[in-house]
PDB file of N, CA and C in Angstrom:
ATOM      1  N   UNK A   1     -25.726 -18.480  -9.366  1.00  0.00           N
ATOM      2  CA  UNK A   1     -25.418 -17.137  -8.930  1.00  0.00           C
ATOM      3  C   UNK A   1     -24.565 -17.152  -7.667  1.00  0.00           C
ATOM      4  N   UNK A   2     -24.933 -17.949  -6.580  1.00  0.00           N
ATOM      5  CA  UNK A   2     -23.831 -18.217  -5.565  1.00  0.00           C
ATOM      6  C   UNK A   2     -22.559 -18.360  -5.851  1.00  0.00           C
ATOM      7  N   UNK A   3     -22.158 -19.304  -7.013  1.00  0.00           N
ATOM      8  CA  UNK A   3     -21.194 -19.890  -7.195  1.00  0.00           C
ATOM      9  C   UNK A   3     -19.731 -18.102  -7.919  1.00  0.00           C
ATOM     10  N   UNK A   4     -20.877 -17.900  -8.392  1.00  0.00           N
ATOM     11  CA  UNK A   4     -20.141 -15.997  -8.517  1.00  0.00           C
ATOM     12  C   UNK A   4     -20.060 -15.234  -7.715  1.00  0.00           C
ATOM     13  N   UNK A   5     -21.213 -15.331  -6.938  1.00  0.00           N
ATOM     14  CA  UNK A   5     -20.513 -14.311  -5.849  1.00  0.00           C
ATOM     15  C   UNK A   5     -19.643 -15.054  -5.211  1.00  0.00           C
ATOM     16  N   UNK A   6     -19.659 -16.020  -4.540  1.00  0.00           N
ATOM     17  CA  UNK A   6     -18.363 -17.062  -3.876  1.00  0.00           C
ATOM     18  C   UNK A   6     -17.088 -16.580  -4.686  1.00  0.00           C
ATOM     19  N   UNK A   7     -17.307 -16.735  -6.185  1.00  0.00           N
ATOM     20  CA  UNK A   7     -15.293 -16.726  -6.802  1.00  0.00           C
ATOM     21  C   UNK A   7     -15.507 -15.173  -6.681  1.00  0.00           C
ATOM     22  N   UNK A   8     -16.436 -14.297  -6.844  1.00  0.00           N
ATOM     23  CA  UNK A   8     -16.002 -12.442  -6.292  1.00  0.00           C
ATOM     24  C   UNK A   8     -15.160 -12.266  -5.064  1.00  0.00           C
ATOM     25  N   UNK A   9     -16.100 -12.659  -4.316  1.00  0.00           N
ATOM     26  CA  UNK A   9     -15.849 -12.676  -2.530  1.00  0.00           C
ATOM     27  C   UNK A   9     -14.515 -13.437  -2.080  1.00  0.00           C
ATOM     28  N   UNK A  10     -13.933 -14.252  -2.821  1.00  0.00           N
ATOM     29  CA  UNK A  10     -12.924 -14.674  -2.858  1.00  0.00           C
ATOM     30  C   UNK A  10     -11.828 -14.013  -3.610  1.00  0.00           C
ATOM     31  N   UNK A  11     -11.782 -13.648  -4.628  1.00  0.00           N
ATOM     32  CA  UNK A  11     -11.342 -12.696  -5.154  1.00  0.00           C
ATOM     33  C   UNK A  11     -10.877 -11.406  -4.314  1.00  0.00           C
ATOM     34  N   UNK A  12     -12.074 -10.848  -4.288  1.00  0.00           N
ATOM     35  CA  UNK A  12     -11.910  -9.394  -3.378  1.00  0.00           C
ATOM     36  C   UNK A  12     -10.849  -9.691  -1.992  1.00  0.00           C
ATOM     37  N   UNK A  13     -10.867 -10.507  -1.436  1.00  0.00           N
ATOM     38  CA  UNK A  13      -9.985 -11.147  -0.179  1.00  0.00           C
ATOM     39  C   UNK A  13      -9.013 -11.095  -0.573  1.00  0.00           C
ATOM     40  N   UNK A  14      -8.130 -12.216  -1.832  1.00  0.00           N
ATOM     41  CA  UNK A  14      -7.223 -12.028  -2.227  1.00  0.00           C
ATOM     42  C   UNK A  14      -6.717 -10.533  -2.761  1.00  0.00           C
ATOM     43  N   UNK A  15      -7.110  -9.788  -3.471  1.00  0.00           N
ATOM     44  CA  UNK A  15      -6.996  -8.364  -3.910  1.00  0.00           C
ATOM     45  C   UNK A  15      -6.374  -7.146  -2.442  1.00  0.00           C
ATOM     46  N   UNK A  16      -7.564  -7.485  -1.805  1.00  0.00           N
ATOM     47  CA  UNK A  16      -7.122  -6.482   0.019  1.00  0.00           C
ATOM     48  C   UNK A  16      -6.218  -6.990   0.131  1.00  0.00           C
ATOM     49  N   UNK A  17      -6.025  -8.504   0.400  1.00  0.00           N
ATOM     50  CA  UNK A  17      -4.814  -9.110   1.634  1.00  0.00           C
ATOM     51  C   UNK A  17      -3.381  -8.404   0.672  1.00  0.00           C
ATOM     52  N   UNK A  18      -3.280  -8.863  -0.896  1.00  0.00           N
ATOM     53  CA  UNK A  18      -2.582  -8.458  -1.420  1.00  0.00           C
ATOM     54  C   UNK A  18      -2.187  -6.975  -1.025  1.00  0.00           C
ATOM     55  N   UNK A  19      -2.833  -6.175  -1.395  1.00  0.00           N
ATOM     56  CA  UNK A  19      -2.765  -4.616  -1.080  1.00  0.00           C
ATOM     57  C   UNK A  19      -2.338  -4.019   0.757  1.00  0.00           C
ATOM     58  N   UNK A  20      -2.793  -4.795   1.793  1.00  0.00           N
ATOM     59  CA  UNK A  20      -2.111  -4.733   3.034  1.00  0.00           C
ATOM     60  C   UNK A  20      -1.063  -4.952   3.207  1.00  0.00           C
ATOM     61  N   UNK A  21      -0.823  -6.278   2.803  1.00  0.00           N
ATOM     62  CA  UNK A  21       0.841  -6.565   2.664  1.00  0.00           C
ATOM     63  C   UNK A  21       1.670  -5.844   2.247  1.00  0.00           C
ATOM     64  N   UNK A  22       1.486  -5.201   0.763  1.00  0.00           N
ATOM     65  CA  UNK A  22       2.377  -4.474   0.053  1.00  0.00           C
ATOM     66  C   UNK A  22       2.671  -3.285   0.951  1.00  0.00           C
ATOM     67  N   UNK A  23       1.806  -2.648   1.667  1.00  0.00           N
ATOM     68  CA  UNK A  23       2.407  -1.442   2.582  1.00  0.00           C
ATOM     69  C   UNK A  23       3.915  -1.469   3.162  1.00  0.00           C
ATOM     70  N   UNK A  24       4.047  -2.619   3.970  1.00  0.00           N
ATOM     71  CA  UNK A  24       5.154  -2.758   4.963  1.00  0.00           C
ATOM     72  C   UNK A  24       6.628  -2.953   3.874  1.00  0.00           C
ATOM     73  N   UNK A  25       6.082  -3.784   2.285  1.00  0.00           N
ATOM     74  CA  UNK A  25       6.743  -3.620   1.968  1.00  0.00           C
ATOM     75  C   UNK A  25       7.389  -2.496   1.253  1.00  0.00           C
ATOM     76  N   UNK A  26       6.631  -1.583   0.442  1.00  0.00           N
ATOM     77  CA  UNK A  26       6.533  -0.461   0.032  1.00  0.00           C
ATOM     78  C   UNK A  26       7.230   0.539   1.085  1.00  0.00           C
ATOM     79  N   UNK A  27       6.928   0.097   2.266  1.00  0.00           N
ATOM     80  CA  UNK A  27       7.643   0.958   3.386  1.00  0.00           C
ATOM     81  C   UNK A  27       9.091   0.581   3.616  1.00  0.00           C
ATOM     82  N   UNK A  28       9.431  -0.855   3.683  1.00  0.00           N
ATOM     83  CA  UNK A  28      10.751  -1.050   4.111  1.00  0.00           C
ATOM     84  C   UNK A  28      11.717  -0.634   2.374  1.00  0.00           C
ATOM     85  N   UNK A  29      11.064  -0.739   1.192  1.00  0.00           N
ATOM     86  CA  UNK A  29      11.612  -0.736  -0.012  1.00  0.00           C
ATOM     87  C   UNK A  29      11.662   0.872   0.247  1.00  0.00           C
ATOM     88  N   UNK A  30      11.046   1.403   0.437  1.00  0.00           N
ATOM     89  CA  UNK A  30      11.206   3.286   0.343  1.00  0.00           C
ATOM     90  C   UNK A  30      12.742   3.671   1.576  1.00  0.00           C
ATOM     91  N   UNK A  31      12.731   3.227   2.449  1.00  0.00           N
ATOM     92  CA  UNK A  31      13.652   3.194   3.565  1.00  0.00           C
ATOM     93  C   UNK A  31      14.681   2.819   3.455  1.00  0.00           C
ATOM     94  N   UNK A  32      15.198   1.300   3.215  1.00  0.00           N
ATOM     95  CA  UNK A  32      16.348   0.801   2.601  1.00  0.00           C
ATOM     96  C   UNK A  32      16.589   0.030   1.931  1.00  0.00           C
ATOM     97  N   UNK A  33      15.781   0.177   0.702  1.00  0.00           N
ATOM     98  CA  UNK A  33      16.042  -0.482  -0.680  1.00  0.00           C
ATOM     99  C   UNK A  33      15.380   0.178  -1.328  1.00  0.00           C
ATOM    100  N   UNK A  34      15.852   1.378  -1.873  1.00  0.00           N
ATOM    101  CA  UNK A  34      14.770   2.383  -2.540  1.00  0.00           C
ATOM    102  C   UNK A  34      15.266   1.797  -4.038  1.00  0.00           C
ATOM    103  N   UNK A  35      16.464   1.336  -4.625  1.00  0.00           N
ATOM    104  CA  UNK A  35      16.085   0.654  -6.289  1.00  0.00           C
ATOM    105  C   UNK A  35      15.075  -0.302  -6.534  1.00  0.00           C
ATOM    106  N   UNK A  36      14.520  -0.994  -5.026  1.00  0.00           N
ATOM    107  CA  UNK A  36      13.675  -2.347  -5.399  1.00  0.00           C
ATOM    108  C   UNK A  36      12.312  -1.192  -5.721  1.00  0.00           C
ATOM    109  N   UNK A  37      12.070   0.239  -5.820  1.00  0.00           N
ATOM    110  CA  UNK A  37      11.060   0.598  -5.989  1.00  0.00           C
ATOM    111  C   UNK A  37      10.600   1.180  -7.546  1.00  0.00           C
ATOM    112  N   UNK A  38      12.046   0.459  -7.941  1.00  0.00           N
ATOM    113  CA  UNK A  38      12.491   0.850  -9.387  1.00  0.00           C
ATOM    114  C   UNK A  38      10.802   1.128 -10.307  1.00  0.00           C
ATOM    115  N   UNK A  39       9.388   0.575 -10.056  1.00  0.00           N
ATOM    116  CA  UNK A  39       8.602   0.653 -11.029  1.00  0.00           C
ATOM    117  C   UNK A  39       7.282   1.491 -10.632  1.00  0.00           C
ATOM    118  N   UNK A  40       7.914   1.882  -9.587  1.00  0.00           N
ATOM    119  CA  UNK A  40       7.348   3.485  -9.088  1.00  0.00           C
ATOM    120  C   UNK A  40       7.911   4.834  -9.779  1.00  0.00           C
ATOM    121  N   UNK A  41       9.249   4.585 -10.363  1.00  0.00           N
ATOM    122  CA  UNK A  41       9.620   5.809 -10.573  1.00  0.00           C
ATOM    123  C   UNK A  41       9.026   6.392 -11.808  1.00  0.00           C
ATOM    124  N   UNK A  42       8.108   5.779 -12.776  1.00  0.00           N
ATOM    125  CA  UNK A  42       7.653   6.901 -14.193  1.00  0.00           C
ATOM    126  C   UNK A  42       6.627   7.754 -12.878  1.00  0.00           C
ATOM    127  N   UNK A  43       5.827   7.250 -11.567  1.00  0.00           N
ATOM    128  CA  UNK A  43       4.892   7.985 -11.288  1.00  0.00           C
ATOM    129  C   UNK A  43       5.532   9.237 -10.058  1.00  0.00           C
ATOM    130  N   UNK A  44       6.838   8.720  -9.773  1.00  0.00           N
ATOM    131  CA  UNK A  44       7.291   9.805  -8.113  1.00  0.00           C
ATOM    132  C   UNK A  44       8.624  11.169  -9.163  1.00  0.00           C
ATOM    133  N   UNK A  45       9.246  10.158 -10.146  1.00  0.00           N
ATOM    134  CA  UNK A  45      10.326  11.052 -10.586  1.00  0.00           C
ATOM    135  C   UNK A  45      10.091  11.808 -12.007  1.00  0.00           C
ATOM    136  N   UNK A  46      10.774  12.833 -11.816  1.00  0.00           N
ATOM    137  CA  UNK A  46      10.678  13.511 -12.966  1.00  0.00           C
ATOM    138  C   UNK A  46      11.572  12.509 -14.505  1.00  0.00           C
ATOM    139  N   UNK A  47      11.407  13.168 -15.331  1.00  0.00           N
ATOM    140  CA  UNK A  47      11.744  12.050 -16.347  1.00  0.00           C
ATOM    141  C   UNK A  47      13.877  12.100 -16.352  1.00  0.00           C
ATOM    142  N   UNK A  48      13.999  11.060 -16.857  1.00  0.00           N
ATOM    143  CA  UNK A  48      15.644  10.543 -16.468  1.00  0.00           C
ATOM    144  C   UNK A  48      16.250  10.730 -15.506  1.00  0.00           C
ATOM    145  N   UNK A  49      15.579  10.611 -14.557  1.00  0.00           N
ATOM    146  CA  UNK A  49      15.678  10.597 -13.112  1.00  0.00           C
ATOM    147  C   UNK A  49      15.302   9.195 -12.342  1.00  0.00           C
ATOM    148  N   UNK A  50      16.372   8.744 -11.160  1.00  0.00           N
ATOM    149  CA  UNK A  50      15.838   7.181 -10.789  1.00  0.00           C
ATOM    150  C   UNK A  50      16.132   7.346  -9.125  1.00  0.00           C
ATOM    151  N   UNK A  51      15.115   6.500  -8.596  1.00  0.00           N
ATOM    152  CA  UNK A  51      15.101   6.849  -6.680  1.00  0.00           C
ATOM    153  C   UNK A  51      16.577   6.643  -6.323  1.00  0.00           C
ATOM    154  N   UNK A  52      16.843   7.309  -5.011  1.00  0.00           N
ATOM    155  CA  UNK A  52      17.313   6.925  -4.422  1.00  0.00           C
ATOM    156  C   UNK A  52      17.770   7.383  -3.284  1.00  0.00           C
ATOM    157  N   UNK A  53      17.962   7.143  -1.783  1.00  0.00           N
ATOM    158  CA  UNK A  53      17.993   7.784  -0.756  1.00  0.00           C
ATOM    159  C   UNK A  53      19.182   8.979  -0.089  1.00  0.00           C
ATOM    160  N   UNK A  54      18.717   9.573   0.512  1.00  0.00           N
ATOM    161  CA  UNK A  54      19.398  11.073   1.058  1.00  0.00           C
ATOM    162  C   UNK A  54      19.130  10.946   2.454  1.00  0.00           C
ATOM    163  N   UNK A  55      20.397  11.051   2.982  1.00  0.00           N
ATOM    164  CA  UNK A  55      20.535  11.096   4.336  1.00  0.00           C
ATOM    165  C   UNK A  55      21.103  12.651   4.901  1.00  0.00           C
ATOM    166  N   UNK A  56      20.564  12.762   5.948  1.00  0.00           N
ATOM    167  CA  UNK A  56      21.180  14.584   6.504  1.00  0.00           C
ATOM    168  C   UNK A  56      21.584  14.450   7.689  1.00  0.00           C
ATOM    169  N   UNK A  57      22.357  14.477   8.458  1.00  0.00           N
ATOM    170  CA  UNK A  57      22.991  14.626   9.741  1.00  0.00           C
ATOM    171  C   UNK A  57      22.778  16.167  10.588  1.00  0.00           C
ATOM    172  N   UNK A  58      21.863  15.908  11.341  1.00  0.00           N
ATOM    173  CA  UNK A  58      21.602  17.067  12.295  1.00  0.00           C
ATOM    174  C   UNK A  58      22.506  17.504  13.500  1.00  0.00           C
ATOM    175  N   UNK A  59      22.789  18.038  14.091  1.00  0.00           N
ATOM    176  CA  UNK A  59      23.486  18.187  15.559  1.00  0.00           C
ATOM    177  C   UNK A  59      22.604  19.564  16.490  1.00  0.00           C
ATOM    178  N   UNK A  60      22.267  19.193  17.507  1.00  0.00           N
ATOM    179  CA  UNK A  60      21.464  20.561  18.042  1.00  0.00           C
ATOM    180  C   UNK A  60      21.594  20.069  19.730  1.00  0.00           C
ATOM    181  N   UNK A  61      21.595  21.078  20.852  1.00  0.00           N
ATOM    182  CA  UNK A  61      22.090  20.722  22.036  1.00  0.00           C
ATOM    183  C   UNK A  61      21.261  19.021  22.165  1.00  0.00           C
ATOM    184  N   UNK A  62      20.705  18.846  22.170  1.00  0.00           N
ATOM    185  CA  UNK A  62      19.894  17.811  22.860  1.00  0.00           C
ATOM    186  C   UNK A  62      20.417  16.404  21.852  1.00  0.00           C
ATOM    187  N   UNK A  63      21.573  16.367  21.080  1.00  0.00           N
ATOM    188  CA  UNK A  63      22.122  15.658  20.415  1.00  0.00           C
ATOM    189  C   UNK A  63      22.057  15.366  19.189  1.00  0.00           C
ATOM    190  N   UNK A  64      22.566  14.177  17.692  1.00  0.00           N
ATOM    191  CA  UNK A  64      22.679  14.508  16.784  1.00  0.00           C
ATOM    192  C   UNK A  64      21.629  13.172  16.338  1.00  0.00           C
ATOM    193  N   UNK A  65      20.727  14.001  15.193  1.00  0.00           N
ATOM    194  CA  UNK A  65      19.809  13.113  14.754  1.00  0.00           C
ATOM    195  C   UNK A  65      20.314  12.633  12.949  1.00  0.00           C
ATOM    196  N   UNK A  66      19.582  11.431  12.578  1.00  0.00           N
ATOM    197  CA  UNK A  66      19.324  11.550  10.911  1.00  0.00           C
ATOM    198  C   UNK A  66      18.138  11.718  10.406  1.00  0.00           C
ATOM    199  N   UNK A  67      18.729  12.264   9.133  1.00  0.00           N
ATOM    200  CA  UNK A  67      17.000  12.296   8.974  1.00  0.00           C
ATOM    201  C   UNK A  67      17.395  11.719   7.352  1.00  0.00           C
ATOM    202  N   UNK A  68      16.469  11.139   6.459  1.00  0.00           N
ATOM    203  CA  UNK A  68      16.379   9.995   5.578  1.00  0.00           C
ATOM    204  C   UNK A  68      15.175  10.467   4.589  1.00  0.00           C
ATOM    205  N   UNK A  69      15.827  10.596   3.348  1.00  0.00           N
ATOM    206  CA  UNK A  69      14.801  10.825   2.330  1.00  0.00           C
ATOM    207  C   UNK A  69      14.789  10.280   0.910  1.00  0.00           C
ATOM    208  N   UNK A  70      13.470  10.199   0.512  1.00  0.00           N
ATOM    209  CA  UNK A  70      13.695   9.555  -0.415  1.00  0.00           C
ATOM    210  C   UNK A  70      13.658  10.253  -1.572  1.00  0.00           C
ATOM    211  N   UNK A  71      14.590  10.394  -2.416  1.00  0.00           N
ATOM    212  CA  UNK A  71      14.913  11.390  -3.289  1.00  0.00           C
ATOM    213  C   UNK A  71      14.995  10.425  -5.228  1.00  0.00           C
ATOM    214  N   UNK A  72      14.562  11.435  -5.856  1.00  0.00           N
ATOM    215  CA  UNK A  72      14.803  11.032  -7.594  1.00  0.00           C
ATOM    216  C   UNK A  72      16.042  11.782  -7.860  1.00  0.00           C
ATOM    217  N   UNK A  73      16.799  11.235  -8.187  1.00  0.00           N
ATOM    218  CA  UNK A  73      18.486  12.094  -8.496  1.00  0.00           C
ATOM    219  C   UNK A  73      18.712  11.250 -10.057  1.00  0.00           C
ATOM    220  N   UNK A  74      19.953  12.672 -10.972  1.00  0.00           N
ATOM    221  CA  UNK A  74      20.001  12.054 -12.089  1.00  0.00           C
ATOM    222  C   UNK A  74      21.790  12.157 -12.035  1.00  0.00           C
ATOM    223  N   UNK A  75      22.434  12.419 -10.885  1.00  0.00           N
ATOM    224  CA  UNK A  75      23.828  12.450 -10.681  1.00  0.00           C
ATOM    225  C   UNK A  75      24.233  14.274 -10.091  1.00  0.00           C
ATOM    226  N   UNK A  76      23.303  14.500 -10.211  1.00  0.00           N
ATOM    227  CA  UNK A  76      23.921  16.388 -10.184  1.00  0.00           C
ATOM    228  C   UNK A  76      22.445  17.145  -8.967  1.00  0.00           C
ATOM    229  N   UNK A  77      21.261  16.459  -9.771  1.00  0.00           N
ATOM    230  CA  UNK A  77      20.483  16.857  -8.982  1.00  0.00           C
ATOM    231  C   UNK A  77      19.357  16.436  -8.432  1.00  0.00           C
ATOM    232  N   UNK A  78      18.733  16.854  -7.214  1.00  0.00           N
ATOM    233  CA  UNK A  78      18.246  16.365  -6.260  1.00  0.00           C
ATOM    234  C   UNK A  78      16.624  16.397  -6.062  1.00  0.00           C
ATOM    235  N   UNK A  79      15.560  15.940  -6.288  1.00  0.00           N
ATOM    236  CA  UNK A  79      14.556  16.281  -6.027  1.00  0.00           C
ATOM    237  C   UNK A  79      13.516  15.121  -5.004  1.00  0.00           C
ATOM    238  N   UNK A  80      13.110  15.645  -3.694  1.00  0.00           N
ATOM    239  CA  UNK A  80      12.095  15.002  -2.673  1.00  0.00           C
ATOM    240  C   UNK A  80      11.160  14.255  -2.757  1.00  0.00           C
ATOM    241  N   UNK A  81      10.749  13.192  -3.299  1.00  0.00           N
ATOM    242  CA  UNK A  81       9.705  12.534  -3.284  1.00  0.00           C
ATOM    243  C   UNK A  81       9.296  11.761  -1.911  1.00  0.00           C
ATOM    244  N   UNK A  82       9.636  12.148  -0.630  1.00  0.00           N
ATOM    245  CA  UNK A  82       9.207  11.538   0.054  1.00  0.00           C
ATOM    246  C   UNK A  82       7.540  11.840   0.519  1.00  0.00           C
ATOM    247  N   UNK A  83       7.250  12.816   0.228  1.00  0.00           N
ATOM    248  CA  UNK A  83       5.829  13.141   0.635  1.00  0.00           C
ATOM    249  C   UNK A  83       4.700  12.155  -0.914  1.00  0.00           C
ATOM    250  N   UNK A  84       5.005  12.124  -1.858  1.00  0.00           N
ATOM    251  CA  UNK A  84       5.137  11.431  -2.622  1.00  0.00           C
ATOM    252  C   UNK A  84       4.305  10.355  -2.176  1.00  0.00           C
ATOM    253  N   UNK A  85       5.804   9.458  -2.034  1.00  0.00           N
ATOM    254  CA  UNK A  85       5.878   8.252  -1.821  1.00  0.00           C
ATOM    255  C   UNK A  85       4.690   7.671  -0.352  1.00  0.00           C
ATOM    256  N   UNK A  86       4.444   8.786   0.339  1.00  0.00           N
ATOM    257  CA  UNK A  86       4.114   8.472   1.232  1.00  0.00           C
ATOM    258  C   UNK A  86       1.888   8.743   0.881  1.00  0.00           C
ATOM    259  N   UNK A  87       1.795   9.307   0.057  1.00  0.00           N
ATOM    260  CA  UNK A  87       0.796   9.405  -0.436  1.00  0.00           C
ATOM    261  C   UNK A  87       0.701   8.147  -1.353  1.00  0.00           C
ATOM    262  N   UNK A  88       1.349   7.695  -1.768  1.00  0.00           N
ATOM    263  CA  UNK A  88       1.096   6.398  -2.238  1.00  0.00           C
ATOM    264  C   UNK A  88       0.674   4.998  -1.020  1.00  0.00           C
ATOM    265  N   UNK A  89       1.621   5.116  -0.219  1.00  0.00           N
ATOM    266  CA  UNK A  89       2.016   4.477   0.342  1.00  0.00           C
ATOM    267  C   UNK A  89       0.641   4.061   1.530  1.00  0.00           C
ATOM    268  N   UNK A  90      -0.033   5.290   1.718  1.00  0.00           N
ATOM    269  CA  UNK A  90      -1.578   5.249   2.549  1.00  0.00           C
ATOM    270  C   UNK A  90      -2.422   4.798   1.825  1.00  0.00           C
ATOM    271  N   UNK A  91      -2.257   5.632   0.605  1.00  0.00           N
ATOM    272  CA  UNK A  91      -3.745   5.516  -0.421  1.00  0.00           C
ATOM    273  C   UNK A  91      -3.762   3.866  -1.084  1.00  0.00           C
ATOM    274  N   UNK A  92      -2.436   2.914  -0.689  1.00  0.00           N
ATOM    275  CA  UNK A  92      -2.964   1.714  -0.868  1.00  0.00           C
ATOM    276  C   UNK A  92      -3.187   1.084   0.015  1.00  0.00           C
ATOM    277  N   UNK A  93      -2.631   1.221   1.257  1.00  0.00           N
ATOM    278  CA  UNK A  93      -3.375   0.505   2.248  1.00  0.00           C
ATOM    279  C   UNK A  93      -4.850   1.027   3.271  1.00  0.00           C
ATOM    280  N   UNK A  94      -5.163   2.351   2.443  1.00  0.00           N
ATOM    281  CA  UNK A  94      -7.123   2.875   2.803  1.00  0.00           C
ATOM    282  C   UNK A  94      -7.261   1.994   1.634  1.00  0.00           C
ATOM    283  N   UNK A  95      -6.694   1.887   0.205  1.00  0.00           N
ATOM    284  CA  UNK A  95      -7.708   1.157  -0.674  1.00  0.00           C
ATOM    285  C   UNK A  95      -7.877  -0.612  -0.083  1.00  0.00           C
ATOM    286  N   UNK A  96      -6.359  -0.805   0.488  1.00  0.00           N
ATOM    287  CA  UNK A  96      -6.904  -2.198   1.044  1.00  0.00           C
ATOM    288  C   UNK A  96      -7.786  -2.821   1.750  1.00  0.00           C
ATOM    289  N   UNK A  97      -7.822  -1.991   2.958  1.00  0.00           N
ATOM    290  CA  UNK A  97      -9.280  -1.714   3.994  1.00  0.00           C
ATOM    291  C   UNK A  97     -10.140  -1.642   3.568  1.00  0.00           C
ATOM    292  N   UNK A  98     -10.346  -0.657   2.386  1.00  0.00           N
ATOM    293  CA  UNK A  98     -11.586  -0.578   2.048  1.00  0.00           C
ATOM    294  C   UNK A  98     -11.936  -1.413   0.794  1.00  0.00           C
ATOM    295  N   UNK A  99     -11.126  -2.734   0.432  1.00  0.00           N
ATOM    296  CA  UNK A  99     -11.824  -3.577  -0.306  1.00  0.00           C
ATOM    297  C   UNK A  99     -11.936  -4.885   0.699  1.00  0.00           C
ATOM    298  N   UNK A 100     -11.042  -5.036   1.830  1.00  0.00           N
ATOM    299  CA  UNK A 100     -11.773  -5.874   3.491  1.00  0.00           C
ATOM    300  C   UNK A 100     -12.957  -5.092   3.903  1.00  0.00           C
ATOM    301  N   UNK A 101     -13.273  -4.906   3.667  1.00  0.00           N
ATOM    302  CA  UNK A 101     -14.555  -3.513   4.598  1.00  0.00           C
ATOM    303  C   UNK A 101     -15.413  -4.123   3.626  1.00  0.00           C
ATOM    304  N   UNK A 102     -15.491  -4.199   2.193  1.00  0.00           N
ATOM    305  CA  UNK A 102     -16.325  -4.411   1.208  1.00  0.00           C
ATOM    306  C   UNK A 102     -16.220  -5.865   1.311  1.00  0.00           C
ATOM    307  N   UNK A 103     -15.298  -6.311   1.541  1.00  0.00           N
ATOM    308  CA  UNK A 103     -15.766  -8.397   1.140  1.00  0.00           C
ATOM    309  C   UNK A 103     -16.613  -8.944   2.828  1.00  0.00           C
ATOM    310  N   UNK A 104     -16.421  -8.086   3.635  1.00  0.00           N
ATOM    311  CA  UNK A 104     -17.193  -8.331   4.745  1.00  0.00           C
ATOM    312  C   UNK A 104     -18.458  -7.639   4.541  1.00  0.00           C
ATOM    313  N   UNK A 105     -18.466  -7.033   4.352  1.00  0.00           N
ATOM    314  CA  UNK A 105     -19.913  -6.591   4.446  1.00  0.00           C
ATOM    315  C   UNK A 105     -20.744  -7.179   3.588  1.00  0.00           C
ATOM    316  N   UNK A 106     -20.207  -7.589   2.037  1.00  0.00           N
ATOM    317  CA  UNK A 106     -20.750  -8.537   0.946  1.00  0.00           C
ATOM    318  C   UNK A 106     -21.562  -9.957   1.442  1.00  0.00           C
ATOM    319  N   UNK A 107     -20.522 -10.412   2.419  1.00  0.00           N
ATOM    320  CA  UNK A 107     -20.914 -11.813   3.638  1.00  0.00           C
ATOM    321  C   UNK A 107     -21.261 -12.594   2.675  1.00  0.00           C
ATOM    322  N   UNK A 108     -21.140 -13.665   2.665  1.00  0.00           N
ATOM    323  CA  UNK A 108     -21.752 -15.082   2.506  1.00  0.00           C
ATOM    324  C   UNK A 108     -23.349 -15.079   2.015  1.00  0.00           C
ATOM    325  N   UNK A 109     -23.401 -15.443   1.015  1.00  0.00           N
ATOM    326  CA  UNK A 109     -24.865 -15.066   0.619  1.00  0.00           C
ATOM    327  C   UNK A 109     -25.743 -17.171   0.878  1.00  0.00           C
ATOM    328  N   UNK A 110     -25.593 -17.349   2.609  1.00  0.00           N
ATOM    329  CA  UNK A 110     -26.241 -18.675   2.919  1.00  0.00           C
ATOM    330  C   UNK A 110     -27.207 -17.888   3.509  1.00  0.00           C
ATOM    331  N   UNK A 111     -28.274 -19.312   3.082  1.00  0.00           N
ATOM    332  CA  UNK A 111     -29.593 -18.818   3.689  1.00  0.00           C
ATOM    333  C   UNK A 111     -29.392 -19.166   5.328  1.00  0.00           C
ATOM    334  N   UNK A 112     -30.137 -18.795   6.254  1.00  0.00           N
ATOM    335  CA  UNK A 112     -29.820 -19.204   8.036  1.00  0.00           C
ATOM    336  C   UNK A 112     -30.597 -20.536   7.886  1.00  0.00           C
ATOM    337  N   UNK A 113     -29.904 -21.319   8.912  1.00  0.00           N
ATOM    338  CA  UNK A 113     -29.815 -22.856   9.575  1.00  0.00           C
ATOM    339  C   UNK A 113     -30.969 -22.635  10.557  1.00  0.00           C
ATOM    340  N   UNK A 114     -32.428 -22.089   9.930  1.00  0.00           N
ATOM    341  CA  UNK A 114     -33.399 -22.580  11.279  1.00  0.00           C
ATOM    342  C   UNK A 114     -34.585 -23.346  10.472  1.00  0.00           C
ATOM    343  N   UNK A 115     -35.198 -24.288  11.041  1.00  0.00           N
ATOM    344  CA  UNK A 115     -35.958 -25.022  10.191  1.00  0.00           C
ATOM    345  C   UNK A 115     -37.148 -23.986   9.386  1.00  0.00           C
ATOM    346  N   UNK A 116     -37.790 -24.908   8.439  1.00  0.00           N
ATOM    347  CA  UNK A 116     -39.048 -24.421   7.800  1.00  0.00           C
ATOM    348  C   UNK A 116     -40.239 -25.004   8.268  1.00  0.00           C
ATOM    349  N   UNK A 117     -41.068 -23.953   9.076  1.00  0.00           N
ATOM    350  CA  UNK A 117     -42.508 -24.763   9.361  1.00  0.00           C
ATOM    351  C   UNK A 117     -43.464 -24.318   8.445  1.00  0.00           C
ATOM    352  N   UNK A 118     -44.078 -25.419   8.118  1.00  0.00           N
ATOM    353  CA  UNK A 118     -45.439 -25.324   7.414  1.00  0.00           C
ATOM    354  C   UNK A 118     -46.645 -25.750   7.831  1.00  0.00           C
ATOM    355  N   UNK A 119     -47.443 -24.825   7.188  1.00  0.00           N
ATOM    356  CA  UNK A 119     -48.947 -24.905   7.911  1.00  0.00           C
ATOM    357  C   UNK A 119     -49.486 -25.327   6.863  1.00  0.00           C
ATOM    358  N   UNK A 120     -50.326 -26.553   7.504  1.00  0.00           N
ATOM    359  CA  UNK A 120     -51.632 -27.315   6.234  1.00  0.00           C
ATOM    360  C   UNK A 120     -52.395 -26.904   6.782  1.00  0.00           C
TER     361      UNK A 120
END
């Protein structure tokens, strides 16, 4: 039975670490490489529609900003998935935490290192 929970608990580690990582990338792929997110799009775009980014140029006294979105376009028209994307983008790294949260708390199923006394 150890020997299962050990390959779980190992498991589950690999699964989180996997899922943390992917954030930053998921983040830099949404930002500036929105085709590498190519197997997100049946779930962010409407159908024959494929990502890709929208930039807007602001100007207002205090100077000129960009602002950057990530959009499903089919050549003509335009639709926002950045709120989207960004609900994805949390809800896997709370699910990552919370499968680290779960392989720690699972712990090591060793018995403690203090001797056994017995009484005759």
């Amino acid at each position: 039975m150890k020997k299962r929970t050990s390959v779980f608990r190992n498991l589950l580690l690999v699964i989180a670490l996997f899922t943390i990582l992917m954030c930053p990338l998921l983040f830099i792929g949404g930002v500036f490489f929105p085709s590498s997110l190519a197997f997100l799009e049946p779930m962010l775009c409407p159908s024959d529609m494929h990502l890709d980014q929208s930039t807007e140029s602001i100007s207002d006294p205090r100077g000129n900003a960009t602002a950057s979105y990530l959009v499903c376009t089919d050549g003509h028209e335009q639709v926002d998935v950045t709120g989207k994307m960004l609900v994805i983008l949390f809800g896997v790294g709370i699910s990552g935490v919370g499968l680290l949260v779960t392989w720690a708390l699972i712990g090591p199923n060793k018995e403690p290192d203090v001797p056994k006394i017995t009484m005759e």
